[in-house]
N, C-alpha and C. Protein backbone atom coordinates (compact mmCIF):
# COMPACT_ATOMS: atom_id res chain seq x y z
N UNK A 1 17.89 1.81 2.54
CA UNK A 1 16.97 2.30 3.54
C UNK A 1 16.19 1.12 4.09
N UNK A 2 16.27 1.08 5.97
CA UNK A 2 15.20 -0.05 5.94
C UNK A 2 14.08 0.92 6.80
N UNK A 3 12.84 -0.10 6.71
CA UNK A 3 11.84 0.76 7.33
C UNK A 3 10.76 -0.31 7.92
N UNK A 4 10.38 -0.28 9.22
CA UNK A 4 9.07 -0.89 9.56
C UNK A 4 8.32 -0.25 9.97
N UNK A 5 7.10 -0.54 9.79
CA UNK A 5 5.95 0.30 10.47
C UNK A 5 5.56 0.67 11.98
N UNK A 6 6.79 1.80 12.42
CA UNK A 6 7.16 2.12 13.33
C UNK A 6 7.59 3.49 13.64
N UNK A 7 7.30 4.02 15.23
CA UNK A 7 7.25 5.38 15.52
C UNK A 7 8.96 5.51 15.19
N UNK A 8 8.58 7.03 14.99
CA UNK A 8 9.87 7.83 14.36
C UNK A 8 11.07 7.89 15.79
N UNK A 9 10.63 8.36 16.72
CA UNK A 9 11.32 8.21 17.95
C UNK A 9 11.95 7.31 17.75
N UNK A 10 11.99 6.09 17.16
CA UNK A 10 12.63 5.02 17.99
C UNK A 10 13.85 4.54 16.51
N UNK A 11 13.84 5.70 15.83
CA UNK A 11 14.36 5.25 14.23
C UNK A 11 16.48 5.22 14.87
N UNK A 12 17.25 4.36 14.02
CA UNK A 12 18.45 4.24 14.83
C UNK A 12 18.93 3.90 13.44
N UNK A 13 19.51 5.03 12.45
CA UNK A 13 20.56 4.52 11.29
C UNK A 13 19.42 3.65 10.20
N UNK A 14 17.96 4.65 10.24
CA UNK A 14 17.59 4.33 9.07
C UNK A 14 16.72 3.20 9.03
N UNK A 15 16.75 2.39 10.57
CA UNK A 15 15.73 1.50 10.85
C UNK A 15 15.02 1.94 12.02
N UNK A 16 13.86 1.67 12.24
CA UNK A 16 12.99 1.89 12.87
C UNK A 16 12.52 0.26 13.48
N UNK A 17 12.42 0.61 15.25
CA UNK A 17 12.36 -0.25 15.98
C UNK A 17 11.28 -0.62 16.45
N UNK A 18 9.76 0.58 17.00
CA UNK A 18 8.88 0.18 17.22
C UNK A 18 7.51 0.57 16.18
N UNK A 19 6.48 -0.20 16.73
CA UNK A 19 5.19 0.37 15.71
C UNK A 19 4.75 1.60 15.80
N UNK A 20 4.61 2.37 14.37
CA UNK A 20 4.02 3.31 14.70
C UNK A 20 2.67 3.51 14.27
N UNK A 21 1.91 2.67 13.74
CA UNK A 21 0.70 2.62 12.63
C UNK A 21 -0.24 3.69 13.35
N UNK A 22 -1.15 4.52 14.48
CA UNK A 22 -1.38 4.97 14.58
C UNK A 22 -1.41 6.33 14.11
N UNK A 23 0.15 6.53 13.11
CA UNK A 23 0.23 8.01 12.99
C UNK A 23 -0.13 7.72 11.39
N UNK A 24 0.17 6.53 10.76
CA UNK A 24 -0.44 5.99 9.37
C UNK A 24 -1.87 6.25 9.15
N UNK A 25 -2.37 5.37 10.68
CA UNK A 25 -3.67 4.76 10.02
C UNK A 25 -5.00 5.94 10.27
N UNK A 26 -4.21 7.36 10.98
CA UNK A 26 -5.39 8.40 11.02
C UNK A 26 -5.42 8.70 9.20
N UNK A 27 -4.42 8.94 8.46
CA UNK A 27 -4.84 9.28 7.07
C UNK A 27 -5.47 8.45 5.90
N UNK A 28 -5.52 7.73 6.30
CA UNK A 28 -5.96 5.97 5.50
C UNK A 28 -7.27 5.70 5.75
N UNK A 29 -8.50 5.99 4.53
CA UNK A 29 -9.46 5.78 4.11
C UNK A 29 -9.87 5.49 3.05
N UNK A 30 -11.62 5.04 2.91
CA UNK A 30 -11.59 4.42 1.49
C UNK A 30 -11.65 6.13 -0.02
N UNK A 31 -11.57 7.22 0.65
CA UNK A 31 -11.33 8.53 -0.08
C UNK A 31 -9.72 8.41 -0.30
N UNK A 32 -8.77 7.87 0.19
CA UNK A 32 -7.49 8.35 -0.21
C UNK A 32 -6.94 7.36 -1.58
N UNK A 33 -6.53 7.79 -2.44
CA UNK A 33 -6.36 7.15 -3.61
C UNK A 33 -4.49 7.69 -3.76
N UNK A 34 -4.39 5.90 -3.96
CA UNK A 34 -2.60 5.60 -4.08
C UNK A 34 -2.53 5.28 -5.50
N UNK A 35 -1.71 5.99 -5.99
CA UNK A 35 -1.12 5.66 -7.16
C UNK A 35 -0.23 5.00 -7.19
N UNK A 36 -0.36 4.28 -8.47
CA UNK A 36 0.64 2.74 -8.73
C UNK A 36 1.49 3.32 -10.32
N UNK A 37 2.21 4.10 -10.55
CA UNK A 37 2.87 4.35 -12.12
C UNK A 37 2.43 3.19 -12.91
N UNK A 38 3.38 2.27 -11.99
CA UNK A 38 3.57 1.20 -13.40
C UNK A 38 2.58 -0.21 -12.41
N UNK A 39 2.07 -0.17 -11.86
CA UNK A 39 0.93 -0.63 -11.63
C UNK A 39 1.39 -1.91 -10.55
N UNK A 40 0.53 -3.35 -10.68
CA UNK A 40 1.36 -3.99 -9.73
C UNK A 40 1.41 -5.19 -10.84
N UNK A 41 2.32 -6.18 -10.45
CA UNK A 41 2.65 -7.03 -11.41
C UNK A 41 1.66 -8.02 -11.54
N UNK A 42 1.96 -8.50 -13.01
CA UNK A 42 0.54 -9.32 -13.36
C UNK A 42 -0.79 -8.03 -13.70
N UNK A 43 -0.79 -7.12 -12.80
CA UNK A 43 -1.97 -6.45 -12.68
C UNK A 43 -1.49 -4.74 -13.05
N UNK A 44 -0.99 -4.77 -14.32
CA UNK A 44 -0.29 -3.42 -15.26
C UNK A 44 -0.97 -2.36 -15.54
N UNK A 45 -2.70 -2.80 -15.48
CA UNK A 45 -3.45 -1.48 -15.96
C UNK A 45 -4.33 -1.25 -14.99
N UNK A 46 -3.87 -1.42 -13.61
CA UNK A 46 -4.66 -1.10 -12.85
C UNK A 46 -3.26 -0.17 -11.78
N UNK A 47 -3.68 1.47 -12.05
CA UNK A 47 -2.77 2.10 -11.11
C UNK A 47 -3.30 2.92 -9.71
N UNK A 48 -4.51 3.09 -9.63
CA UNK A 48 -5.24 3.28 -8.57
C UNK A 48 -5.85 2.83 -7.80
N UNK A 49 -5.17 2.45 -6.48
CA UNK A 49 -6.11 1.92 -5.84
C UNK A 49 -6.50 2.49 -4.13
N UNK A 50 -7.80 2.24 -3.71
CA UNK A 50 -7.69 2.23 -2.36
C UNK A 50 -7.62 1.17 -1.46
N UNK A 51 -7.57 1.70 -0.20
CA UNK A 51 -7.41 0.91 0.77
C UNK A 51 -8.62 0.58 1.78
N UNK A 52 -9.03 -0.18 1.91
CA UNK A 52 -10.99 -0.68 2.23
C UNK A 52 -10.57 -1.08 3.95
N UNK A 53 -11.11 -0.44 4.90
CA UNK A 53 -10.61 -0.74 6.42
C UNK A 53 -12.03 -1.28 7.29
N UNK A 54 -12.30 -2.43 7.13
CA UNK A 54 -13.37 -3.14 7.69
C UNK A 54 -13.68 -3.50 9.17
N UNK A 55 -13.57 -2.72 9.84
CA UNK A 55 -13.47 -3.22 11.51
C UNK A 55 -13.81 -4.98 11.50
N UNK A 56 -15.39 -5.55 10.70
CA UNK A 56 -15.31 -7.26 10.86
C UNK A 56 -13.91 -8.14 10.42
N UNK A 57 -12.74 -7.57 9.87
CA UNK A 57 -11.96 -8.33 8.72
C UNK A 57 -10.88 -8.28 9.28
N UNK A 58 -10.62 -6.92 10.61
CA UNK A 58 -9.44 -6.73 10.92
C UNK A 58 -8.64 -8.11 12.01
N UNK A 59 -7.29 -8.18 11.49
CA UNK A 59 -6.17 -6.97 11.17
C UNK A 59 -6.05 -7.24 9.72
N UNK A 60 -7.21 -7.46 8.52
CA UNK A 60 -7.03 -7.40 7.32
C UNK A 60 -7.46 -6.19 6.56
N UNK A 61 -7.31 -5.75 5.67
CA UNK A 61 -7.65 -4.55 4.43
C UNK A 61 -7.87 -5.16 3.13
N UNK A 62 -8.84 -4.38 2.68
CA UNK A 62 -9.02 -4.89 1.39
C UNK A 62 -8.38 -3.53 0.42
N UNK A 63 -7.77 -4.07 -0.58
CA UNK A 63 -6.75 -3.19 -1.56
C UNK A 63 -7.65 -3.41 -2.42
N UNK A 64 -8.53 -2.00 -2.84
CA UNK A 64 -8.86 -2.05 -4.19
C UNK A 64 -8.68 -1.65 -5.37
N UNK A 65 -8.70 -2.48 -6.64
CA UNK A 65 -8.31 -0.98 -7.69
C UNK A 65 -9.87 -0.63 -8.08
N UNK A 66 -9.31 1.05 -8.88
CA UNK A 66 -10.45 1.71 -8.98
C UNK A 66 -10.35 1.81 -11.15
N UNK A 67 -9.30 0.72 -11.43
CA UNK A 67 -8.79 0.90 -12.56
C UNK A 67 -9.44 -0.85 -13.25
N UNK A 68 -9.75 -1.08 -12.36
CA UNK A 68 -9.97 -2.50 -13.17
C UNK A 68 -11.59 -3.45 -12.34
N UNK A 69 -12.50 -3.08 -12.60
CA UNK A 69 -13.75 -3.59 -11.68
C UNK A 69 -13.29 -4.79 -11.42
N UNK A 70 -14.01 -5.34 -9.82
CA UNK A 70 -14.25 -6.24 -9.30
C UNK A 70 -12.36 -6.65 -8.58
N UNK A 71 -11.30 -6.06 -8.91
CA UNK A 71 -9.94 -6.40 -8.51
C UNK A 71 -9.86 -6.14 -7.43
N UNK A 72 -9.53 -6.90 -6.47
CA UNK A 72 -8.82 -6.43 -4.84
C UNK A 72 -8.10 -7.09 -4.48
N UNK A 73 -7.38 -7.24 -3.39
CA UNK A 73 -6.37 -7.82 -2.73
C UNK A 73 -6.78 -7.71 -1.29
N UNK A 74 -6.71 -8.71 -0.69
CA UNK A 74 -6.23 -8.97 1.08
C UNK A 74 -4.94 -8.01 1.61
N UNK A 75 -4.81 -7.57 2.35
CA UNK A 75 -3.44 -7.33 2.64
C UNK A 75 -3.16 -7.42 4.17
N UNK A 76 -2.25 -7.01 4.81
CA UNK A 76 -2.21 -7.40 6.18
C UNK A 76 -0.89 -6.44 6.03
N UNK A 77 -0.68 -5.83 7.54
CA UNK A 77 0.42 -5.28 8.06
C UNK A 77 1.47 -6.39 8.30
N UNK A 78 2.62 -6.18 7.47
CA UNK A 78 3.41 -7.39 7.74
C UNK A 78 3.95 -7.41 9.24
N UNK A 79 4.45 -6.40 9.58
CA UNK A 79 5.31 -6.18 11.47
C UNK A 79 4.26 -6.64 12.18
N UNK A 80 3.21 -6.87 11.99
CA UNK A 80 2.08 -7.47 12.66
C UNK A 80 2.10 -8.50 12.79
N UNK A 81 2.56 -9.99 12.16
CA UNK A 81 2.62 -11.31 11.94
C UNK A 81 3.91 -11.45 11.53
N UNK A 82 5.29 -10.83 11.83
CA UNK A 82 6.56 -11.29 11.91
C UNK A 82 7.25 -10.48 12.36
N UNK A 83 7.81 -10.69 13.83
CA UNK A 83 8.51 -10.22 14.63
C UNK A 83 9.87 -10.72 13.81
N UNK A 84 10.73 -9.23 13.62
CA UNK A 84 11.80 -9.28 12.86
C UNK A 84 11.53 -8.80 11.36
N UNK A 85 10.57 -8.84 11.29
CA UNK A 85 10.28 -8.32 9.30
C UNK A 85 11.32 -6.98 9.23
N UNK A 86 11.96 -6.44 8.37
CA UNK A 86 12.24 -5.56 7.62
C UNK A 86 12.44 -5.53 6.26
N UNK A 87 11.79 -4.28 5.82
CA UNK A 87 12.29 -3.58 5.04
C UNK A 87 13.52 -2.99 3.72
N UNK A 88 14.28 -3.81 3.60
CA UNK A 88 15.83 -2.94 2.77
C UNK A 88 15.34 -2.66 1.20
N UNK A 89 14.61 -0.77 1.21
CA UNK A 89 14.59 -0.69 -0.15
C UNK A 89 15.75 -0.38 -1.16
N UNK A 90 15.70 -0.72 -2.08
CA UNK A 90 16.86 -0.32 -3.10
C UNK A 90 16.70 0.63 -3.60
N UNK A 91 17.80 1.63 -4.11
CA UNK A 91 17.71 3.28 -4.28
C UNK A 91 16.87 3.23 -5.47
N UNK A 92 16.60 2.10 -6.67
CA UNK A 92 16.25 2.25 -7.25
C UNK A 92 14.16 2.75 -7.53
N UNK A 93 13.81 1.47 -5.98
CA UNK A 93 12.42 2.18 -5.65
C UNK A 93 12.37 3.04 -4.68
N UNK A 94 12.95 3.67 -3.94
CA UNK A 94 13.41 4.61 -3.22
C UNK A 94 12.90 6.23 -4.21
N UNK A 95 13.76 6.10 -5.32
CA UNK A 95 13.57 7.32 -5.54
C UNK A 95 12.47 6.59 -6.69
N UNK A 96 11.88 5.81 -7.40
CA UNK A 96 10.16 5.56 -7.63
C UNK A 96 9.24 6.16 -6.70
N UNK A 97 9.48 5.90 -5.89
CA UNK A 97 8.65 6.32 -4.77
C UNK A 97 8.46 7.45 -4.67
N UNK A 98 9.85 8.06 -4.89
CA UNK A 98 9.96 9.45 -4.04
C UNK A 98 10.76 9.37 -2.36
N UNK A 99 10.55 8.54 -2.07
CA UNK A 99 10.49 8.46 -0.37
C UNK A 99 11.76 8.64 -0.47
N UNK A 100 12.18 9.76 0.43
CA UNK A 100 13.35 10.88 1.18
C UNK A 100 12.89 10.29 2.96
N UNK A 101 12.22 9.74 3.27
CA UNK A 101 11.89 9.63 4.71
C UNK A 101 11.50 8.48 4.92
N UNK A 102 12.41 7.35 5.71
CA UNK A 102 11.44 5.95 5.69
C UNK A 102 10.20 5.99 6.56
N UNK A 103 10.34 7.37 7.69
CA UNK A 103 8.77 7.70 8.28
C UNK A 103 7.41 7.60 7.30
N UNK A 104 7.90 7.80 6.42
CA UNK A 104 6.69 8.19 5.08
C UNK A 104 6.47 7.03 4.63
N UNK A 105 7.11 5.52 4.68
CA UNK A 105 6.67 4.37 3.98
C UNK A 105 5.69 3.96 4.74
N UNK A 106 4.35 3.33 4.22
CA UNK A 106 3.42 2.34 4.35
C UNK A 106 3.51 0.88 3.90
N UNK A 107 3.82 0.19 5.21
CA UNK A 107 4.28 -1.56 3.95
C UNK A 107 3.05 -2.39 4.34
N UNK A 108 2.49 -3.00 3.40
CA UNK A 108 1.35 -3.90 3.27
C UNK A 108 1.98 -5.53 2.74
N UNK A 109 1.32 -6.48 3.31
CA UNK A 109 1.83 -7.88 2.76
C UNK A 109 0.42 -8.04 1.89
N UNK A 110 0.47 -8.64 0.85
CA UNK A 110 -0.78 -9.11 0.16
C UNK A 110 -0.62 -10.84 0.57
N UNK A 111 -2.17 -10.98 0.88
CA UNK A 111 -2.60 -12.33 1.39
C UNK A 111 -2.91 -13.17 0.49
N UNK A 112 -2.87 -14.65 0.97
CA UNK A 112 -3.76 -15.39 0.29
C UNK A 112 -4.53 -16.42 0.90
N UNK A 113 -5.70 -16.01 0.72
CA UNK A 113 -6.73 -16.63 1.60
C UNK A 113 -6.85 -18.25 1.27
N UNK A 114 -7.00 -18.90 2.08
CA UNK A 114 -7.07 -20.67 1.89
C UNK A 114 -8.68 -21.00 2.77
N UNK A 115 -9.02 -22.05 2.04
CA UNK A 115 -10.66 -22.70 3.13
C UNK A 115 -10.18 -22.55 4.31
N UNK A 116 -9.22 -22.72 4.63
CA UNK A 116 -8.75 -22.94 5.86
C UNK A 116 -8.33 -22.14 6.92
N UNK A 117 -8.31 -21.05 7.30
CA UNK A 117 -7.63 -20.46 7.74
C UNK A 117 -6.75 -19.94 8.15
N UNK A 118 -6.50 -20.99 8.90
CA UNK A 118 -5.23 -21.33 9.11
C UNK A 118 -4.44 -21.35 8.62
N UNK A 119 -4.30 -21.88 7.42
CA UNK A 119 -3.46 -22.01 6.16
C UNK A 119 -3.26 -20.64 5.19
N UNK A 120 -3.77 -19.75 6.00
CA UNK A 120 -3.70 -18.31 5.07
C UNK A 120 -2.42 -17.83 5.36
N UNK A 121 -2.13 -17.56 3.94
CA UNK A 121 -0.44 -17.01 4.30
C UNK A 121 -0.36 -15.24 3.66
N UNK A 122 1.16 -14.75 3.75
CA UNK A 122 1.48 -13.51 3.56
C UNK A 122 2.79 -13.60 2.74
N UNK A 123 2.36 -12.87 2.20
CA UNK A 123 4.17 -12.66 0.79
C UNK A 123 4.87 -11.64 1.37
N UNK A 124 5.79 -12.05 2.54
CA UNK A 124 6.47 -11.20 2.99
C UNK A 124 7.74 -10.80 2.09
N UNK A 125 8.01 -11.75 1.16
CA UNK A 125 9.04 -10.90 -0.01
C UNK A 125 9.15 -9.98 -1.25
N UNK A 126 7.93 -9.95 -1.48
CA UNK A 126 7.54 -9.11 -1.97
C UNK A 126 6.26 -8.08 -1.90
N UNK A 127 6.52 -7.19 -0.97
CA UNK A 127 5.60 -6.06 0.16
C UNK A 127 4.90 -4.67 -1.11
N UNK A 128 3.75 -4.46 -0.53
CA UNK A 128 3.27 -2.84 -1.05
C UNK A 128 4.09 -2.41 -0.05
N UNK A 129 4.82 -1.15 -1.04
CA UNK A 129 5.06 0.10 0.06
C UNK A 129 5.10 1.49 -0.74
N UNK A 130 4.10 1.89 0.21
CA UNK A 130 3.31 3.32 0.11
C UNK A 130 4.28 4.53 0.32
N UNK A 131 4.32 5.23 -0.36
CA UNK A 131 4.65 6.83 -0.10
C UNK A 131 3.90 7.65 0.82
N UNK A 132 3.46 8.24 1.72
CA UNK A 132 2.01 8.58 2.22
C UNK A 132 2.59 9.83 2.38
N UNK A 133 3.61 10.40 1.94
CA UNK A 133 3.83 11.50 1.49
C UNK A 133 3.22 12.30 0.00
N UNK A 134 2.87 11.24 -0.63
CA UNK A 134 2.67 11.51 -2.20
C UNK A 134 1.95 10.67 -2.51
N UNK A 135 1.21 9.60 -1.76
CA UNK A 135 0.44 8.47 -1.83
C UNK A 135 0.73 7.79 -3.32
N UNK A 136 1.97 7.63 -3.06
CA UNK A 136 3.17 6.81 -4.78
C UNK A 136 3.34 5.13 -4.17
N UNK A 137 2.97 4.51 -4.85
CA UNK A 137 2.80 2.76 -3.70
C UNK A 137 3.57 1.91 -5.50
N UNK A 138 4.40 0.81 -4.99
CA UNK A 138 4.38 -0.01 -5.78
C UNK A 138 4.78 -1.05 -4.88
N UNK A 139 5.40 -2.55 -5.72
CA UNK A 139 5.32 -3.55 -5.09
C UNK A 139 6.44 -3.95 -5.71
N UNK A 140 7.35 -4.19 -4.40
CA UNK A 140 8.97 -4.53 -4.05
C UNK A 140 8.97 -6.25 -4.44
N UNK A 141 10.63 -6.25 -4.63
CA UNK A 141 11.29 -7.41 -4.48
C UNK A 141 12.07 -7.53 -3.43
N UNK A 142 12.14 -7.87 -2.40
CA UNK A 142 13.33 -7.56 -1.54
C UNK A 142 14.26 -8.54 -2.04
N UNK A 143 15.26 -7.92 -1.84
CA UNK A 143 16.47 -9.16 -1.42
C UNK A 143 16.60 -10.09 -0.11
N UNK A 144 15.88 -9.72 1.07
CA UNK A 144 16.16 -10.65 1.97
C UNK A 144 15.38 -12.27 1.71
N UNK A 145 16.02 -12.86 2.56
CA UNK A 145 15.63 -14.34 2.40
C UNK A 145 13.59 -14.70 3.28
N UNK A 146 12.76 -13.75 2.32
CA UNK A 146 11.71 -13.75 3.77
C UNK A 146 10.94 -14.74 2.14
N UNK A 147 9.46 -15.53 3.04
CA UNK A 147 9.18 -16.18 2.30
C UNK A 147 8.05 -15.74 1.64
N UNK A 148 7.49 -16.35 0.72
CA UNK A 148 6.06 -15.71 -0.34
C UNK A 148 5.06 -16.19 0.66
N UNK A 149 5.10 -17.42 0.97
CA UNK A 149 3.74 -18.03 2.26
C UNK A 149 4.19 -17.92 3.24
N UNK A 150 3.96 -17.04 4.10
CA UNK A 150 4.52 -16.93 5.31
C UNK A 150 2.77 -17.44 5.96
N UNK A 151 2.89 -18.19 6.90
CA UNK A 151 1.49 -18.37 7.61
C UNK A 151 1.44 -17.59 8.66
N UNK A 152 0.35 -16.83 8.08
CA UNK A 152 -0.02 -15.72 9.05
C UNK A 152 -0.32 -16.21 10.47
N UNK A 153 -1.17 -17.04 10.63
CA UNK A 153 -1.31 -18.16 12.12
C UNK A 153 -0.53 -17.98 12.73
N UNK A 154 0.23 -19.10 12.25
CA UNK A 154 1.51 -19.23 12.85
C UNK A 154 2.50 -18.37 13.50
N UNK A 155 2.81 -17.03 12.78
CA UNK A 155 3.36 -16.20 13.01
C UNK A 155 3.00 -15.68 14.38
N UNK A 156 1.07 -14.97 14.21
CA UNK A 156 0.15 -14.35 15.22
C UNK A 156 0.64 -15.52 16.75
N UNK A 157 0.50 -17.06 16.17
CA UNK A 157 0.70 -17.51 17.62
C UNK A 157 1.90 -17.53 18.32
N UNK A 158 3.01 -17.62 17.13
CA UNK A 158 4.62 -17.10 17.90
C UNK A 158 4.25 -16.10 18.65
N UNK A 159 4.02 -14.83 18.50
CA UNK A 159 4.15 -13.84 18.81
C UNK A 159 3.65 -14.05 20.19
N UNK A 160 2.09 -14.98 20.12
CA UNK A 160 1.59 -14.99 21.64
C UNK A 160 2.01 -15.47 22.66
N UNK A 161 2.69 -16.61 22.19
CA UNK A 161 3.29 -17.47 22.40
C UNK A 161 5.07 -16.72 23.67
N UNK A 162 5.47 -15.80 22.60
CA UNK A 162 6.79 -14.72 23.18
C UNK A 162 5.73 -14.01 23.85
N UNK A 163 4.92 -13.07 24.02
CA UNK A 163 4.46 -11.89 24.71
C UNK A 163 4.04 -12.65 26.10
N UNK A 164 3.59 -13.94 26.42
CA UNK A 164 3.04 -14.47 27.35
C UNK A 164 4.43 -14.75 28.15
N UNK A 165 5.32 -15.19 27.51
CA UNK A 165 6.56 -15.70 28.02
C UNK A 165 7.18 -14.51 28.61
N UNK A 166 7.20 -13.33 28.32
CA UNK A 166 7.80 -11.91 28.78
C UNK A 166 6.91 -11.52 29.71
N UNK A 167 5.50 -12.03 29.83
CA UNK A 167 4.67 -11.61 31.00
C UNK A 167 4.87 -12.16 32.01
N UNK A 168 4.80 -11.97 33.63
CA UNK A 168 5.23 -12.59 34.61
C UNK A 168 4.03 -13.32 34.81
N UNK A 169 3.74 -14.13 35.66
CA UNK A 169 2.47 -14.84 36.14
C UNK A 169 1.76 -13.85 37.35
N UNK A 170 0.79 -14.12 37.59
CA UNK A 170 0.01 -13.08 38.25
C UNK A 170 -0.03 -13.83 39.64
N UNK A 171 -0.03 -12.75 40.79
CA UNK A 171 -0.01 -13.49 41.82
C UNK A 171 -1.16 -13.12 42.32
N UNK A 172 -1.52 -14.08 43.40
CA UNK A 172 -2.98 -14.10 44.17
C UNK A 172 -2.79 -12.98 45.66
């Protein structure tokens, strides 16, 4: 199954082509509590957590657990900072999950913040992805070749970089 965080309309053999986070991000507050079974790695006894939505921080979230004081995580919408990201879960977290519908996945990159900013990157190879059917979340290995530091920057300015280039110039 692949899946990006993208409207259902546009799904073609199990992948999904455009964003859909709007139909995500109406149910996503700091009241909705995701369960983690077996928790996230490194971090085993912490299986609950929420999701913290800061209008100053955005396009970041803070992942908290409610299992271990003071624990959170950065996270970032990965399709947000890499044009081309997908998805390929294996049947094995597939049915962990539960998820029968890749409409129903939520994928989060966890960050890591640097002095710098700039230098802040995203673990695009190994993603949260949410059930938001059953709010069932753990944290994947993919098999594709994507990297642990992906620089978020960098990415954001590709992107501006293509969207300006697809825009025509404005005439007087």
């Amino acid at each position: 199954m692949t899946t990006k965080n993208e409207r259902p309309e546009a799904m073609v053999r199990g992948q999904i082509t455009q964003p859909y986070h709007k139909r995500v991000a109406k149910r996503i507050d700091d009241t909705v509590v995701f369960n983690f079974p077996d928790g996230i790695p490194a971090f085993e006894d912490s299986k609950r957590f929420i999701l913290a939505v800061n209008d100053k921080i955005k396009p970041f979230f803070y992942f908290k657990s409610l299992d271990v004081k003071g624990l959170s995580f950065v996270c970032i919408d990965p399709f947000l900072v890499c044009r081309g990201y997908s998805v390929k879960l294996a049947a094995k977290d597939q049915s962990l999950l539960g998820l029968k519908d890749v409409n129903t996945a939520f994928v989060l990159a966890l960050v890591t913040v640097e002095k710098d900013p700039r230098n802040t990157t995203a673990n695009l190879l190994a993603p949260i992805v949410i059930n938001m059917e059953n709010l069932c979340g753990r944290q994947v290995i993919l098999d594709e070749n994507f990297p642990v530091r992906f620089n978020i920057w960098a990415g954001l300015e590709a992107q501006d970089r293509e969207e300006h280039r697809d825009t025509p110039p404005a005439t007087v």
